[in-house]
Protein backbone atom coordinates (compact mmCIF):
# COMPACT_ATOMS: atom_id res chain seq x y z
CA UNK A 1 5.49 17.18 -26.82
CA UNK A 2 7.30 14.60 -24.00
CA UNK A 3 5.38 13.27 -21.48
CA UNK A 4 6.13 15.44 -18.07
CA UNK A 5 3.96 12.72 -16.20
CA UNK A 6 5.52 10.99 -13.39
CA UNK A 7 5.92 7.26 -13.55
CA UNK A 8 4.61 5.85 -10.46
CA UNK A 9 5.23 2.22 -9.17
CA UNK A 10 2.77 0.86 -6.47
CA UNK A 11 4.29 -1.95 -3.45
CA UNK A 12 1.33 -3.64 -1.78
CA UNK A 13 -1.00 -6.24 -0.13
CA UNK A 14 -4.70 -6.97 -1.36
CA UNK A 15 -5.85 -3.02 -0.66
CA UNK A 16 -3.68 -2.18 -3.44
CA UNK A 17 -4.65 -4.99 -5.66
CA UNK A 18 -6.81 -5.28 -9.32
CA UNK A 19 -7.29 -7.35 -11.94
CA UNK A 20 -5.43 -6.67 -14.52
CA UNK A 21 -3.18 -4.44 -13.12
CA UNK A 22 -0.94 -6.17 -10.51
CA UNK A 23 -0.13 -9.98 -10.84
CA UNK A 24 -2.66 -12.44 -11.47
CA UNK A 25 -2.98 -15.09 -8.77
CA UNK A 26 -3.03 -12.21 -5.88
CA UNK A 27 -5.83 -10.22 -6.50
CA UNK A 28 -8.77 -9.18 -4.62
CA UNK A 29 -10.56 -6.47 -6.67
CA UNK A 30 -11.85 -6.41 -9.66
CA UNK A 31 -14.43 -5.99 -11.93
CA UNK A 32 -16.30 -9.00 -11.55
CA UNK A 33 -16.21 -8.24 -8.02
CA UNK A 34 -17.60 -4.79 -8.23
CA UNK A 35 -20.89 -5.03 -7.13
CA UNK A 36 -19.52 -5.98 -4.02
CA UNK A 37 -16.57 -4.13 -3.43
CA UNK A 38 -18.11 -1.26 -4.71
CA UNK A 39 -14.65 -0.88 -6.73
CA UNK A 40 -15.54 -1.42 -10.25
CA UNK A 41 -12.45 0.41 -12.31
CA UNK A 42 -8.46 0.91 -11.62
CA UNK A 43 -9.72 4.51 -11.00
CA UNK A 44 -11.66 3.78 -8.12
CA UNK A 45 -8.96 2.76 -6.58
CA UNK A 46 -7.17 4.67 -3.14
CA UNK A 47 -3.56 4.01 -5.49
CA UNK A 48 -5.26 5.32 -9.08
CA UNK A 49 -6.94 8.48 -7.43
CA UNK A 50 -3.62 9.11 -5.39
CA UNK A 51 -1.79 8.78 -8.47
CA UNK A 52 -3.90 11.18 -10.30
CA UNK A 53 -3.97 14.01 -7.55
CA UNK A 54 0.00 13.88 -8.13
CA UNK A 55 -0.49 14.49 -11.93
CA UNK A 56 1.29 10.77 -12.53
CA UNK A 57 0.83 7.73 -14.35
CA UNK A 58 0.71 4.40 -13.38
CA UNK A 59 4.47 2.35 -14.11
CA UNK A 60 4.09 -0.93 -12.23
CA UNK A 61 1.94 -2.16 -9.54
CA UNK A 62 3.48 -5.20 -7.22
CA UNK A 63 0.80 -5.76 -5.02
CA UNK A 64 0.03 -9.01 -4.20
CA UNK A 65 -3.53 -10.82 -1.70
CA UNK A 66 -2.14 -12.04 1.62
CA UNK A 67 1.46 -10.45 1.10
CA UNK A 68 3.44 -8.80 4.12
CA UNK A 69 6.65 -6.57 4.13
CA UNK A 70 8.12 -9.19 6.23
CA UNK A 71 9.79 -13.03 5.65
CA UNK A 72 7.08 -14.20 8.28
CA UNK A 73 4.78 -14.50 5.29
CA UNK A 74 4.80 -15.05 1.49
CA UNK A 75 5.69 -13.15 -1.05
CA UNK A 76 7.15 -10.73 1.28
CA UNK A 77 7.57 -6.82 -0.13
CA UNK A 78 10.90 -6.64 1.06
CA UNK A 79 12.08 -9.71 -1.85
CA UNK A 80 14.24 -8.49 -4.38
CA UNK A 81 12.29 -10.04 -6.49
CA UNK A 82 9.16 -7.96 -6.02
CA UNK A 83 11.06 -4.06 -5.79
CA UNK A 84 12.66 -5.50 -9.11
CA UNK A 85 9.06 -5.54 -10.83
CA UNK A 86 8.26 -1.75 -9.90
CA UNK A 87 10.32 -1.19 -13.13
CA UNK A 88 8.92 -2.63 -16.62
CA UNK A 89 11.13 -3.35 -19.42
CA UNK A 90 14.02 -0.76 -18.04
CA UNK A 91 12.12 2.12 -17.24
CA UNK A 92 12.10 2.71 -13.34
CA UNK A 93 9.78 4.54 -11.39
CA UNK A 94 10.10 8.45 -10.34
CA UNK A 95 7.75 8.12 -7.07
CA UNK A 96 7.01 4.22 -5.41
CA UNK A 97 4.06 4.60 -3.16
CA UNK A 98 4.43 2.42 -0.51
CA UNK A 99 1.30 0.58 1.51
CA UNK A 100 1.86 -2.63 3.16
CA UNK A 101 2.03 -4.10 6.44
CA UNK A 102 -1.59 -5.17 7.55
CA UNK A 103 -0.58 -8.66 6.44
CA UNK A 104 2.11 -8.56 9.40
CA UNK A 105 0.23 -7.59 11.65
CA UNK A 106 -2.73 -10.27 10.88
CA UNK A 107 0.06 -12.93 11.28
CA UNK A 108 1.45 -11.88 14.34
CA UNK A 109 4.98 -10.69 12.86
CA UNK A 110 7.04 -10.05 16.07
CA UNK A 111 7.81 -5.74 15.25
CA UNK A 112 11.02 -5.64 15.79
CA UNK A 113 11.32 -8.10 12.74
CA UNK A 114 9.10 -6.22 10.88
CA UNK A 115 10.89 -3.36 11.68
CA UNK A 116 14.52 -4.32 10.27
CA UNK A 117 12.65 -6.24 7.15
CA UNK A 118 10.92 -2.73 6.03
CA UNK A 119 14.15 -1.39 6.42
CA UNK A 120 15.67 -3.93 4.10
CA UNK A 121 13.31 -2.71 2.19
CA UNK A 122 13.52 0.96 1.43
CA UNK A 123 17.38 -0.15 1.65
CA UNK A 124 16.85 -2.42 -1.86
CA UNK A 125 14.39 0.16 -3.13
CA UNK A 126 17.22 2.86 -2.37
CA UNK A 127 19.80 0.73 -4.52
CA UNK A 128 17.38 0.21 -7.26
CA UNK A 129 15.65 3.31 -7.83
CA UNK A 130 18.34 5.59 -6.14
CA UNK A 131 16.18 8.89 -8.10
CA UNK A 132 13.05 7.53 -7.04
CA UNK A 133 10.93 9.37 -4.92
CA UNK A 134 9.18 7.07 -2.02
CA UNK A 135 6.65 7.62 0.08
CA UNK A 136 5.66 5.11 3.09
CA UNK A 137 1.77 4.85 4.14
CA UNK A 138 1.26 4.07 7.95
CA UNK A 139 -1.73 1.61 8.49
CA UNK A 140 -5.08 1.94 9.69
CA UNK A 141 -8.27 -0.05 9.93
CA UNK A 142 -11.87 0.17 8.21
CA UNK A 143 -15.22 0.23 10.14
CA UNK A 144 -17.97 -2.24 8.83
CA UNK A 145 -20.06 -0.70 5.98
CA UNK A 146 -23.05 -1.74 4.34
CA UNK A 147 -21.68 -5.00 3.19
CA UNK A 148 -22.92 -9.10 3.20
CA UNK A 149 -19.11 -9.72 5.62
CA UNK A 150 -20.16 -9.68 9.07
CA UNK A 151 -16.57 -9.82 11.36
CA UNK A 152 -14.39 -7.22 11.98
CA UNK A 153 -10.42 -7.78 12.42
CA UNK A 154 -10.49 -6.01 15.94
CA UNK A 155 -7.55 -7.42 16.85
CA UNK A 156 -5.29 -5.83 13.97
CA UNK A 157 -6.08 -2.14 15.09
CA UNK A 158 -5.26 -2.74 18.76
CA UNK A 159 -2.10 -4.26 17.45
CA UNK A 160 -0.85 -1.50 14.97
CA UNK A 161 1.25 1.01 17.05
CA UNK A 162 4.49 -0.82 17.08
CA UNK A 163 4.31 -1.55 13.61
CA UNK A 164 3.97 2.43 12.76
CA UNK A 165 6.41 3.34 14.91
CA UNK A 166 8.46 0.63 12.95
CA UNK A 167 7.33 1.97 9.41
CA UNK A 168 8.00 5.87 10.31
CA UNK A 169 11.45 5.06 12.04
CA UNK A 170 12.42 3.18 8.79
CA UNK A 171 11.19 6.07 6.62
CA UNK A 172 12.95 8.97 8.51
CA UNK A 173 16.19 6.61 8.61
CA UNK A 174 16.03 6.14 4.43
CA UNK A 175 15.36 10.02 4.24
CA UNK A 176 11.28 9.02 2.44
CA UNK A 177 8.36 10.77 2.55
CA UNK A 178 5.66 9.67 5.14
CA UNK A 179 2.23 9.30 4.41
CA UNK A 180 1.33 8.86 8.14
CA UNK A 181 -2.45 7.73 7.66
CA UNK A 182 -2.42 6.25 11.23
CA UNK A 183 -1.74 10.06 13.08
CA UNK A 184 -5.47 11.02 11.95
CA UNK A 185 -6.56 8.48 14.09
CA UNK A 186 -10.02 7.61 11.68
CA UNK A 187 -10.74 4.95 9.61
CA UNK A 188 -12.15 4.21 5.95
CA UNK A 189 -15.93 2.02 5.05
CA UNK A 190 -14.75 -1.68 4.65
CA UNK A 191 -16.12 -5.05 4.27
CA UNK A 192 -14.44 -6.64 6.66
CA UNK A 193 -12.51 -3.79 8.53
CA UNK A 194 -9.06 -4.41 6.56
CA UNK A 195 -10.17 -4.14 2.78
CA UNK A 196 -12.24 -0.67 1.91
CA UNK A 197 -15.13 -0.49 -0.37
CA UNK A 198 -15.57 2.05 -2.78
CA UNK A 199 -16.56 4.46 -0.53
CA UNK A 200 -13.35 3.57 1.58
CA UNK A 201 -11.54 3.44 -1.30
CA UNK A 202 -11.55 7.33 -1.58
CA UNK A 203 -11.28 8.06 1.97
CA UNK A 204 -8.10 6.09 1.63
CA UNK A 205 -6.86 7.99 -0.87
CA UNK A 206 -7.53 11.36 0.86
CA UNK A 207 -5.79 10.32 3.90
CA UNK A 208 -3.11 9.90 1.85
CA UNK A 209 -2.60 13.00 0.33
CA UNK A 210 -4.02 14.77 3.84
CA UNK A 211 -0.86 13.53 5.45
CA UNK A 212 2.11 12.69 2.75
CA UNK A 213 4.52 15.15 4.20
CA UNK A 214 7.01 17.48 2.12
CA UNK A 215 11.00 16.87 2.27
């Protein structure tokens, strides 16, 4: 019997990151890291347990530590280089889940830049994947769990509304889905307030699939 699965390819930062399954060199999760991430497995990842609520499998995951969507940074998303590697050996992706931006925001990315850069974008992912089904997360913040990191990125959620606006104009311009995370207005249990534990890890996900809208 064929596989009726959908492939699904995975563009990211660090929350979307593990070893073994997205580039070595850019990783922050991982096994070895489990018992303090609380994010032992690929399956307790937001990504894996999104991918599974949509019946898929995993194709390719490009998500690189310290990334943005950007050219303010490295490794930006919107490279042709990195939408090339959501395919693997030919096969491209039905559905790219998009999450990505937190890096911009960090450095200070001026929006407007970061708005026509996420454009570019969905505009390569458009020309590569033309069937593929996208959708684009909006970004939110952790709160501080029960965790040995004591500081809290404060200054990335009180910065995040332009770049939202940014990432939902460029999805509604492209025609994508929106996962719009940030209209719920609550955040997931972090380390740090940017990267979510286990525990956040599955809040993450369910925002996701609370908000991913239907086209």
């Amino acid at each position: 019997m064929a596989n009726t699965q959908k492939l699904i390819s995975v563009l990211g930062d660090s929350i979307s990151t593990f070893d073994g399954y997205t580039p070595p060199g850019g990783v922050y999760y991982g096994p070895s890291f489990g018992s303090i991430t609380g994010v032992y497995t690929p399956e307790d990842t937001w990504w894996m347990q999104v991918i599974r609520a949509l019946d898929g499998s995993l194709l390719a995951n490009n998500s690189w530590s310290g990334s943005t969507v950007s050219m303010v940074g490295s490794l930006p998303a919107c490279s042709p280089s990195r939408i090339r590697k959501l395919a693997v050996e030919g096969v491209t992706p039905d559905h790219i889940l998009i999450l990505a931006g937190l890096n911009d925001v960090n450095m200070y990315a001026e929006p407007q830049a970061f708005g026509a850069d996420y454009q570019r974008m969905l505009q390569r992912i458009r020309a590569a994947y033309p069937q593929a089904d996208v959708t684009c997360g909006t970004l939110t913040t952790g709160y501080l769990s029960n965790t040995p990191f004591t500081h809290q990125l404060g200054h990335v959620r009180d910065r995040l509304t332009p770049y939202n606006q940014a990432i939902r104009a460029a999805a509604a311009a492209a025609g994508y889905r929106l996962a719009d995370i940030a209209r719920l207005d609550r955040r997931y249990a972090s380390m740090d307030g940017l990267h979510p534990n286990g525990e956040g890890m599955t809040q993450l996900a369910r925002f996701w699939l609370e908000t991913t809208e239907d086209l």
